[in-house]
ModelCIF file with pLDDT and N, C-alpha, C, O atoms, coordinates in Angstrom:
data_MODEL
#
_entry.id   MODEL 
#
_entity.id                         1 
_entity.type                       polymer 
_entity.pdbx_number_of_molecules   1 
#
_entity_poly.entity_id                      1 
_entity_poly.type                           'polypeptide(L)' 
_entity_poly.nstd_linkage                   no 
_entity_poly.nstd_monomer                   no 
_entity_poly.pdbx_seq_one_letter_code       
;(UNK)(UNK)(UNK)(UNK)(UNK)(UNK)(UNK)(UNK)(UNK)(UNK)(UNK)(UNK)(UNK)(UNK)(UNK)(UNK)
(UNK)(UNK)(UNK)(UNK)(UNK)(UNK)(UNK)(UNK)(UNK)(UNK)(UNK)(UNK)(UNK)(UNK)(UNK)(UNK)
(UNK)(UNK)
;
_entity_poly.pdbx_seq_one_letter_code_can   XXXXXXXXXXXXXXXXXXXXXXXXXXXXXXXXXX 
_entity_poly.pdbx_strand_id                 A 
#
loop_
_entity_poly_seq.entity_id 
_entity_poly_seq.num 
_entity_poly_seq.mon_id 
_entity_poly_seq.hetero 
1 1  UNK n 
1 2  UNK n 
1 3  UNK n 
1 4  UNK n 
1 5  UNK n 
1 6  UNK n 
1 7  UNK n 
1 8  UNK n 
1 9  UNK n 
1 10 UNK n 
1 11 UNK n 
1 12 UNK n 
1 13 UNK n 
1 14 UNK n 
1 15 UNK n 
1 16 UNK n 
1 17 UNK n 
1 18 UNK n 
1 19 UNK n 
1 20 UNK n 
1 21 UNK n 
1 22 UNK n 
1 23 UNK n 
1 24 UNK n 
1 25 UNK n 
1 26 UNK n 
1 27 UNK n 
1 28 UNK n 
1 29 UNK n 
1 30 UNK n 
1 31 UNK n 
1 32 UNK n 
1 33 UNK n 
1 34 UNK n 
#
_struct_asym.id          A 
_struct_asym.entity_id   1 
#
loop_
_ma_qa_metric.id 
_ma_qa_metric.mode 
_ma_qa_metric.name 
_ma_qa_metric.software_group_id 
_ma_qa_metric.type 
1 global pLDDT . pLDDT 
2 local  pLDDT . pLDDT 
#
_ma_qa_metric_global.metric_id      1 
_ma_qa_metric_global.metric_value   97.15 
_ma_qa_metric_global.model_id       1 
_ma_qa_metric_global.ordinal_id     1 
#
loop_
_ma_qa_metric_local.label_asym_id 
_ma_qa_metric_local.label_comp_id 
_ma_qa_metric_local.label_seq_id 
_ma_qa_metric_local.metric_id 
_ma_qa_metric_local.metric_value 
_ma_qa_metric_local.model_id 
_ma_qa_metric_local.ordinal_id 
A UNK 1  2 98.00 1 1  
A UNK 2  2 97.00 1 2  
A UNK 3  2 97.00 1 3  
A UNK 4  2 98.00 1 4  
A UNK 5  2 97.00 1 5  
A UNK 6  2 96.00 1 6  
A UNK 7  2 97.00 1 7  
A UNK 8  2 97.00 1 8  
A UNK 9  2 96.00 1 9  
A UNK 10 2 96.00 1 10 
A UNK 11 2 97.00 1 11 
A UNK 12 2 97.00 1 12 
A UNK 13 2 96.00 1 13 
A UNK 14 2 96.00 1 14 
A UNK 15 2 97.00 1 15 
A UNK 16 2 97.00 1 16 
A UNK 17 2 97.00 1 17 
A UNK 18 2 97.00 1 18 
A UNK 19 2 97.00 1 19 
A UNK 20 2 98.00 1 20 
A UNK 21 2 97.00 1 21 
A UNK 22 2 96.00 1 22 
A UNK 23 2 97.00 1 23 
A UNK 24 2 98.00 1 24 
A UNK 25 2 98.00 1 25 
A UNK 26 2 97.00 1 26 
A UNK 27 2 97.00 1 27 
A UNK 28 2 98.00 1 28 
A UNK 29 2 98.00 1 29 
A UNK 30 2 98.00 1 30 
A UNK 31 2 98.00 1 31 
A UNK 32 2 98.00 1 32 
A UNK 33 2 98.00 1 33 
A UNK 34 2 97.00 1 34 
#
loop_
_atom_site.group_PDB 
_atom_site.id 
_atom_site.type_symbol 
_atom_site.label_atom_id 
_atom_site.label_alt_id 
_atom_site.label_comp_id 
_atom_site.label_asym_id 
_atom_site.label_entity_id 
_atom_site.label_seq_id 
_atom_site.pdbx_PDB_ins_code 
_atom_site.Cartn_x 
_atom_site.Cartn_y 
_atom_site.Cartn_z 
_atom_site.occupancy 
_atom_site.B_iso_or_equiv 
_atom_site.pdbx_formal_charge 
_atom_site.auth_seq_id 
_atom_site.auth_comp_id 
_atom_site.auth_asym_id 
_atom_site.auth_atom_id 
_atom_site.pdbx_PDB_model_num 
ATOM 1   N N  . UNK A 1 1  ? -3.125  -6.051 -1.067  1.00 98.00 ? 1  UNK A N  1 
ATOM 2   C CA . UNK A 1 1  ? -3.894  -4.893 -0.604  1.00 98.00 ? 1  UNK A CA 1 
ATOM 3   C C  . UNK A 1 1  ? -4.760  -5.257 0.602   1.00 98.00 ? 1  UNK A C  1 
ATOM 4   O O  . UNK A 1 1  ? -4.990  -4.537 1.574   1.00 98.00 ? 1  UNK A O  1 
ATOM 5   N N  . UNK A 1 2  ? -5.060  -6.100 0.447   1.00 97.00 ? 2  UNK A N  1 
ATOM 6   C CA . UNK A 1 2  ? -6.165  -6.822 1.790   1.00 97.00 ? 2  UNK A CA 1 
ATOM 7   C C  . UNK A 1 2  ? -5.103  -6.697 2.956   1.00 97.00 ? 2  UNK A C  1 
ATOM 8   O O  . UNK A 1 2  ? -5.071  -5.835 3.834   1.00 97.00 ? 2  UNK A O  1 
ATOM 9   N N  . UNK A 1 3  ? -3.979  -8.088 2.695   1.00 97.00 ? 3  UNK A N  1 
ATOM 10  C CA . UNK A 1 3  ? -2.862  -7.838 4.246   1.00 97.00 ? 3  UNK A CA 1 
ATOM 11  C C  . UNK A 1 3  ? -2.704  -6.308 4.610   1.00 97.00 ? 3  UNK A C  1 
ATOM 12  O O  . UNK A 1 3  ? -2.816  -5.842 5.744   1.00 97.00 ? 3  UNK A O  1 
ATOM 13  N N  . UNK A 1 4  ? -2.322  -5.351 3.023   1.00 98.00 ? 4  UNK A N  1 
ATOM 14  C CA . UNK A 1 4  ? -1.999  -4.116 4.503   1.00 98.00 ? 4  UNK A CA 1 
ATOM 15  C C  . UNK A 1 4  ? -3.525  -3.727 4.749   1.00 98.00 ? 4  UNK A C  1 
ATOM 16  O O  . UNK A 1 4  ? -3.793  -4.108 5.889   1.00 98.00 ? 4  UNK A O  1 
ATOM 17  N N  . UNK A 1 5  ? -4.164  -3.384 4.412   1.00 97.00 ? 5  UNK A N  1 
ATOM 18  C CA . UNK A 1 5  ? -5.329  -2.829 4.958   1.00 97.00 ? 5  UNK A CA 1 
ATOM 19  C C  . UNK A 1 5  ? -5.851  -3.286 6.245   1.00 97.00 ? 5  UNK A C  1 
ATOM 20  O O  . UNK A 1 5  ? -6.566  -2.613 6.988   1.00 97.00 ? 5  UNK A O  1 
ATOM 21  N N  . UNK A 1 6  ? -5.436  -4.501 6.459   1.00 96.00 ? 6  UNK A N  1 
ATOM 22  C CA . UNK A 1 6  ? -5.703  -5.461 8.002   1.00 96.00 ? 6  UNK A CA 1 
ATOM 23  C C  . UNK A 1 6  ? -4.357  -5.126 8.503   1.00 96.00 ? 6  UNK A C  1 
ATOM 24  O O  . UNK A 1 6  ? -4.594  -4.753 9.652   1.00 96.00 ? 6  UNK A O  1 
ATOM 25  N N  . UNK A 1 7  ? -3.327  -5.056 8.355   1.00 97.00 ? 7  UNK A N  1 
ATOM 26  C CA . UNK A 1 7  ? -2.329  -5.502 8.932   1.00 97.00 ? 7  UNK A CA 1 
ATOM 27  C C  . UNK A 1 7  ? -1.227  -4.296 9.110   1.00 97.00 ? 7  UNK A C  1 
ATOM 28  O O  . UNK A 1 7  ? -0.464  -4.219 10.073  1.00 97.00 ? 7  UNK A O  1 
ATOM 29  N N  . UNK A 1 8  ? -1.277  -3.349 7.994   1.00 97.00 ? 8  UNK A N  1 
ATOM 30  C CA . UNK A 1 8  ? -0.582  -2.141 7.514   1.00 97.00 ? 8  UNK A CA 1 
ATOM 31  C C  . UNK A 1 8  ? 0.933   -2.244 6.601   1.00 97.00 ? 8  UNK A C  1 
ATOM 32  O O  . UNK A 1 8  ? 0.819   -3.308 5.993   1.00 97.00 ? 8  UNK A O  1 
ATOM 33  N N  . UNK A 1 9  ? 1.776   -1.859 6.372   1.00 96.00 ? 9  UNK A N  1 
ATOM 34  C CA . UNK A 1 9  ? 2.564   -1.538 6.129   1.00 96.00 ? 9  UNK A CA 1 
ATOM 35  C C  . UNK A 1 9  ? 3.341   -2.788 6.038   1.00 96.00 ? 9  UNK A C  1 
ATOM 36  O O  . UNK A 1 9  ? 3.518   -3.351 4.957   1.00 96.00 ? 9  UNK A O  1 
ATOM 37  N N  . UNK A 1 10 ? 3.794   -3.216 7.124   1.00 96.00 ? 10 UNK A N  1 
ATOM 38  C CA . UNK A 1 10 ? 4.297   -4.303 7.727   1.00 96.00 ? 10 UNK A CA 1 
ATOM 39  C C  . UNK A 1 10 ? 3.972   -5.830 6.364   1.00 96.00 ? 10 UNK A C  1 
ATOM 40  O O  . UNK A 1 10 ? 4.767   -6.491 5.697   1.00 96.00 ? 10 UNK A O  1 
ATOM 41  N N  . UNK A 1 11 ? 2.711   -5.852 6.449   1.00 97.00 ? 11 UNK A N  1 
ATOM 42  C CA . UNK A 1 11 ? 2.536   -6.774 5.955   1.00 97.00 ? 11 UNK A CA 1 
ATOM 43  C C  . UNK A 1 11 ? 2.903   -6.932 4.166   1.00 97.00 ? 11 UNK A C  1 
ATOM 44  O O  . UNK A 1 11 ? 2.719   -7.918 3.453   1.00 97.00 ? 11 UNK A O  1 
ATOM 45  N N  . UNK A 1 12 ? 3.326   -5.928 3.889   1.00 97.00 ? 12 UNK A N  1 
ATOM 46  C CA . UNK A 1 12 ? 3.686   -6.049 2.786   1.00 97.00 ? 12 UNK A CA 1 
ATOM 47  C C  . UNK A 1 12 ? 5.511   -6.005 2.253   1.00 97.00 ? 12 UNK A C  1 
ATOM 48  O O  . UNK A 1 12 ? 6.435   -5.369 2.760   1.00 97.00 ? 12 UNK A O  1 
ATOM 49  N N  . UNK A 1 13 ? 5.516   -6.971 1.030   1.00 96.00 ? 13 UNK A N  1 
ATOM 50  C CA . UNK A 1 13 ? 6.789   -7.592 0.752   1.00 96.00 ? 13 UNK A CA 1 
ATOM 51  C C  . UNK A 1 13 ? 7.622   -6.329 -0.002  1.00 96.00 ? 13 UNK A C  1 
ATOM 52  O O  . UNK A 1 13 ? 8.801   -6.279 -0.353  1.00 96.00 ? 13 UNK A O  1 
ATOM 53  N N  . UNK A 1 14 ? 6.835   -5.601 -0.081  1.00 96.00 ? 14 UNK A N  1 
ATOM 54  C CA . UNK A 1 14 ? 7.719   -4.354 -1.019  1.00 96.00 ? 14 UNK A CA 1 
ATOM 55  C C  . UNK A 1 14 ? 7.842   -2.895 0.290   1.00 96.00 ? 14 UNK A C  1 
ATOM 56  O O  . UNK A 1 14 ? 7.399   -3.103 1.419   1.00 96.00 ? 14 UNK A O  1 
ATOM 57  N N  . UNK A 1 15 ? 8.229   -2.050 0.073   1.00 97.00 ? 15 UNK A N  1 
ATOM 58  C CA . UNK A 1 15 ? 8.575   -0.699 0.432   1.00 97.00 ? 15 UNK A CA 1 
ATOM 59  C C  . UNK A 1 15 ? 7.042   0.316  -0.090  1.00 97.00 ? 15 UNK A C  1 
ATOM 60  O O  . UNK A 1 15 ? 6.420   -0.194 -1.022  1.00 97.00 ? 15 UNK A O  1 
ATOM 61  N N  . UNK A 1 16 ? 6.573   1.422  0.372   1.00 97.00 ? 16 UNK A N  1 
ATOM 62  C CA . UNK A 1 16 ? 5.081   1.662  -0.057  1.00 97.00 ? 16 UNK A CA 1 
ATOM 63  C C  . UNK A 1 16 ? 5.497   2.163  -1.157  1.00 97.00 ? 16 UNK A C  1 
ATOM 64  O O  . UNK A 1 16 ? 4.811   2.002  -2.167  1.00 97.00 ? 16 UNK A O  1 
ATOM 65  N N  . UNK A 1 17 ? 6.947   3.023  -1.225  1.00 97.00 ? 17 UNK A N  1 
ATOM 66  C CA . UNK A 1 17 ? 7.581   3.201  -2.842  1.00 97.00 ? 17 UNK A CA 1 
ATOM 67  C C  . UNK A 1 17 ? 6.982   2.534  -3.699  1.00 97.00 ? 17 UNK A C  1 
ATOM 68  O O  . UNK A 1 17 ? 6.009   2.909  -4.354  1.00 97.00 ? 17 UNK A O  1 
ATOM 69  N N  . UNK A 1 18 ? 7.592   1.366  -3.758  1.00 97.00 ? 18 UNK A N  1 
ATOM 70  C CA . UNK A 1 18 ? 7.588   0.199  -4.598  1.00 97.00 ? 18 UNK A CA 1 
ATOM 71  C C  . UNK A 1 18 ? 6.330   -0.179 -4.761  1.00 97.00 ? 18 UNK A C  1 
ATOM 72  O O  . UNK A 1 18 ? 6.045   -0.684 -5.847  1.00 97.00 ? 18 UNK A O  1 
ATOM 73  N N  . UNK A 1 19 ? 5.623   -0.080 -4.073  1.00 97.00 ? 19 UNK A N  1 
ATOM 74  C CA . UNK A 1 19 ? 4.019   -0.588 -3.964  1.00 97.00 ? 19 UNK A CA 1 
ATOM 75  C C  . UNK A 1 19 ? 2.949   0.590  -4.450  1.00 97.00 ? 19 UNK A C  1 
ATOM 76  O O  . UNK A 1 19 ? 1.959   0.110  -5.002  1.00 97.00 ? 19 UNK A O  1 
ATOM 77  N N  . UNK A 1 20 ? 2.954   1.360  -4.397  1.00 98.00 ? 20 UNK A N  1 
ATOM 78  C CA . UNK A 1 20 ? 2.818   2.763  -5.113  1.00 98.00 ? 20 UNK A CA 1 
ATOM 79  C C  . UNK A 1 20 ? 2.726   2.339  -6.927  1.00 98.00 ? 20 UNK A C  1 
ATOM 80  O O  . UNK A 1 20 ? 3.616   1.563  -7.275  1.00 98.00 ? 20 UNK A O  1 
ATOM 81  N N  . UNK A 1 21 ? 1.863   2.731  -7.912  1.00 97.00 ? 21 UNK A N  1 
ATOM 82  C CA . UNK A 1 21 ? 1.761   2.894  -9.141  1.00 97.00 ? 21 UNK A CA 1 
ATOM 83  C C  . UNK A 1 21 ? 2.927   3.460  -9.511  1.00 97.00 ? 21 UNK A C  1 
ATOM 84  O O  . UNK A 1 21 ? 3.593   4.301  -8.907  1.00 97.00 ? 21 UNK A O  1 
ATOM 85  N N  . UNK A 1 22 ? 3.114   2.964  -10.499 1.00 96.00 ? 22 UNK A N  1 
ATOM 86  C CA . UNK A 1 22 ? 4.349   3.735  -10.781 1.00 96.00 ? 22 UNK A CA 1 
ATOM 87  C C  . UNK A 1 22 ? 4.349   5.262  -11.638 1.00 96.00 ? 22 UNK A C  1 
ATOM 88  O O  . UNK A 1 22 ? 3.859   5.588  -12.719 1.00 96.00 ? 22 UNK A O  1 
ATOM 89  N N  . UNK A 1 23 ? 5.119   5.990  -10.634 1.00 97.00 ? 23 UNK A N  1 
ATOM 90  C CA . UNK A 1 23 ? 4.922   7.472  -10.986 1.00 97.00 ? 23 UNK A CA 1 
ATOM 91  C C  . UNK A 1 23 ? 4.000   8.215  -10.526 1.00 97.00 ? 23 UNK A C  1 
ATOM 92  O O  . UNK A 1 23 ? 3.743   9.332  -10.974 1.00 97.00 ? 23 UNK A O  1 
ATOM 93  N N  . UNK A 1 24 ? 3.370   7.623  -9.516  1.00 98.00 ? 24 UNK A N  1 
ATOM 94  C CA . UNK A 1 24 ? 2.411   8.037  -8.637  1.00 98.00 ? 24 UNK A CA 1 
ATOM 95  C C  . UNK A 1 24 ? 3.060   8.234  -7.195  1.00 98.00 ? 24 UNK A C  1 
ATOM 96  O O  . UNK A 1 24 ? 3.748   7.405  -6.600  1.00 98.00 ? 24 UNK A O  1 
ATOM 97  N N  . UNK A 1 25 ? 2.596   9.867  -6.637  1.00 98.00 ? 25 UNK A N  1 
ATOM 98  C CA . UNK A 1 25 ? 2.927   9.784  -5.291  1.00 98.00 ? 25 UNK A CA 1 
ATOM 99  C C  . UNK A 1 25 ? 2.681   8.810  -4.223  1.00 98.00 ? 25 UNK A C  1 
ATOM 100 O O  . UNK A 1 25 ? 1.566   8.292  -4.258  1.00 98.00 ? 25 UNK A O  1 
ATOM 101 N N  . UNK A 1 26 ? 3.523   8.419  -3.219  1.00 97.00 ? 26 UNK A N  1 
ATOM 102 C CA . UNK A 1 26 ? 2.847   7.701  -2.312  1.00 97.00 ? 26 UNK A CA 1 
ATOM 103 C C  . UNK A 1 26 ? 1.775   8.206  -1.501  1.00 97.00 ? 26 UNK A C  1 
ATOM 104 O O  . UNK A 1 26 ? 0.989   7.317  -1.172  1.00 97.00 ? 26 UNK A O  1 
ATOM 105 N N  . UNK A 1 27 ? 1.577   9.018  -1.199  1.00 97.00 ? 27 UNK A N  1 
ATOM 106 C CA . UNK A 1 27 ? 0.748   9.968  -0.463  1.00 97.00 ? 27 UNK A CA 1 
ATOM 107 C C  . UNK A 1 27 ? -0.830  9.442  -1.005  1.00 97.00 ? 27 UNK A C  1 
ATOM 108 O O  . UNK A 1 27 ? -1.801  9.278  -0.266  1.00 97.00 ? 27 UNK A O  1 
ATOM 109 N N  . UNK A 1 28 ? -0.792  9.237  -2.463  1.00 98.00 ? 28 UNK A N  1 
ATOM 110 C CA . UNK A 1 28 ? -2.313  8.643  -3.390  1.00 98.00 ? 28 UNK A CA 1 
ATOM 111 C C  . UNK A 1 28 ? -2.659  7.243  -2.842  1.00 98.00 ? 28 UNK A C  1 
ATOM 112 O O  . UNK A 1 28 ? -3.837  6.990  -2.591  1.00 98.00 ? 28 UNK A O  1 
ATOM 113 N N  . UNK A 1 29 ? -1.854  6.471  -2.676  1.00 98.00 ? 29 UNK A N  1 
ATOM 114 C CA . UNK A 1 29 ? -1.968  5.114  -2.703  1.00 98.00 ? 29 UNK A CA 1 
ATOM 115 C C  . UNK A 1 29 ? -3.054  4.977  -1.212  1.00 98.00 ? 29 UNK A C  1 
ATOM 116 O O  . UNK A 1 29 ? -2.930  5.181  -0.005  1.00 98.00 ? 29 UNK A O  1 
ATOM 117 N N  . UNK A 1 30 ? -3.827  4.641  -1.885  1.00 98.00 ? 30 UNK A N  1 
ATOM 118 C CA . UNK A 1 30 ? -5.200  4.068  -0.672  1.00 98.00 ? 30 UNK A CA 1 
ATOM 119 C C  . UNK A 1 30 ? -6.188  2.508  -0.790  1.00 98.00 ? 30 UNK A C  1 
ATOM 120 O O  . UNK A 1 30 ? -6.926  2.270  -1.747  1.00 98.00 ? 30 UNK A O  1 
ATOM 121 N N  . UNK A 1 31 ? -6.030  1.760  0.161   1.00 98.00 ? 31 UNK A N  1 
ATOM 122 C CA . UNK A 1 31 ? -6.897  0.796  0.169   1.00 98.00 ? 31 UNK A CA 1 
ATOM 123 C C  . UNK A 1 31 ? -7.674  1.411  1.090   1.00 98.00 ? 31 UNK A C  1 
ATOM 124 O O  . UNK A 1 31 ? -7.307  2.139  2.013   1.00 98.00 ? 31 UNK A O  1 
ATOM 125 N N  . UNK A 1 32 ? -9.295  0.916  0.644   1.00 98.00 ? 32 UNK A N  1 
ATOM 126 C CA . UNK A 1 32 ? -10.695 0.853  1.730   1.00 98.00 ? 32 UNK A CA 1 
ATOM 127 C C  . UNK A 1 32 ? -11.158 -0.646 1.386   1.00 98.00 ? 32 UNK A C  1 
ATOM 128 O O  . UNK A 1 32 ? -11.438 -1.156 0.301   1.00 98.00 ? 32 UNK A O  1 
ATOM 129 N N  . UNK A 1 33 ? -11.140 -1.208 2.764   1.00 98.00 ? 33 UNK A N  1 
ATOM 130 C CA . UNK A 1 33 ? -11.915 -2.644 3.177   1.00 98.00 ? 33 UNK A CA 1 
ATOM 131 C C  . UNK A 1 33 ? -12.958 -2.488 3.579   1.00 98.00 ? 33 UNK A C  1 
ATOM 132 O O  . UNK A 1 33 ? -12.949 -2.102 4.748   1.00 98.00 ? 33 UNK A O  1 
ATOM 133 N N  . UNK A 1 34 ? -13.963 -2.613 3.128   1.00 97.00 ? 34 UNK A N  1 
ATOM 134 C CA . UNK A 1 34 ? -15.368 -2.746 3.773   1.00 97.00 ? 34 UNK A CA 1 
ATOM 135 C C  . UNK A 1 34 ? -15.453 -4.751 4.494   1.00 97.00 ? 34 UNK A C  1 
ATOM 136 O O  . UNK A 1 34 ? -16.464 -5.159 5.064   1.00 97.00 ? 34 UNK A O  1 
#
């Protein structure tokens, strides 16, 4: 969660599908970095 929040999308090893809760829209899925 840190890499994408710095980095986005990219930095992560899964699809945002996949990275997404499961059974949860992707549209929900939010990191905030302070």
């Amino acid at each position: 969660a840190i890499a994408y929040a710095l980095f986005g999308s990219k930095a992560l090893p899964d699809s945002l599908e996949d990275t997404v809760t499961w059974g949860k829209p992707v549209a929900t899925l939010k990191v905030y970095l302070t």
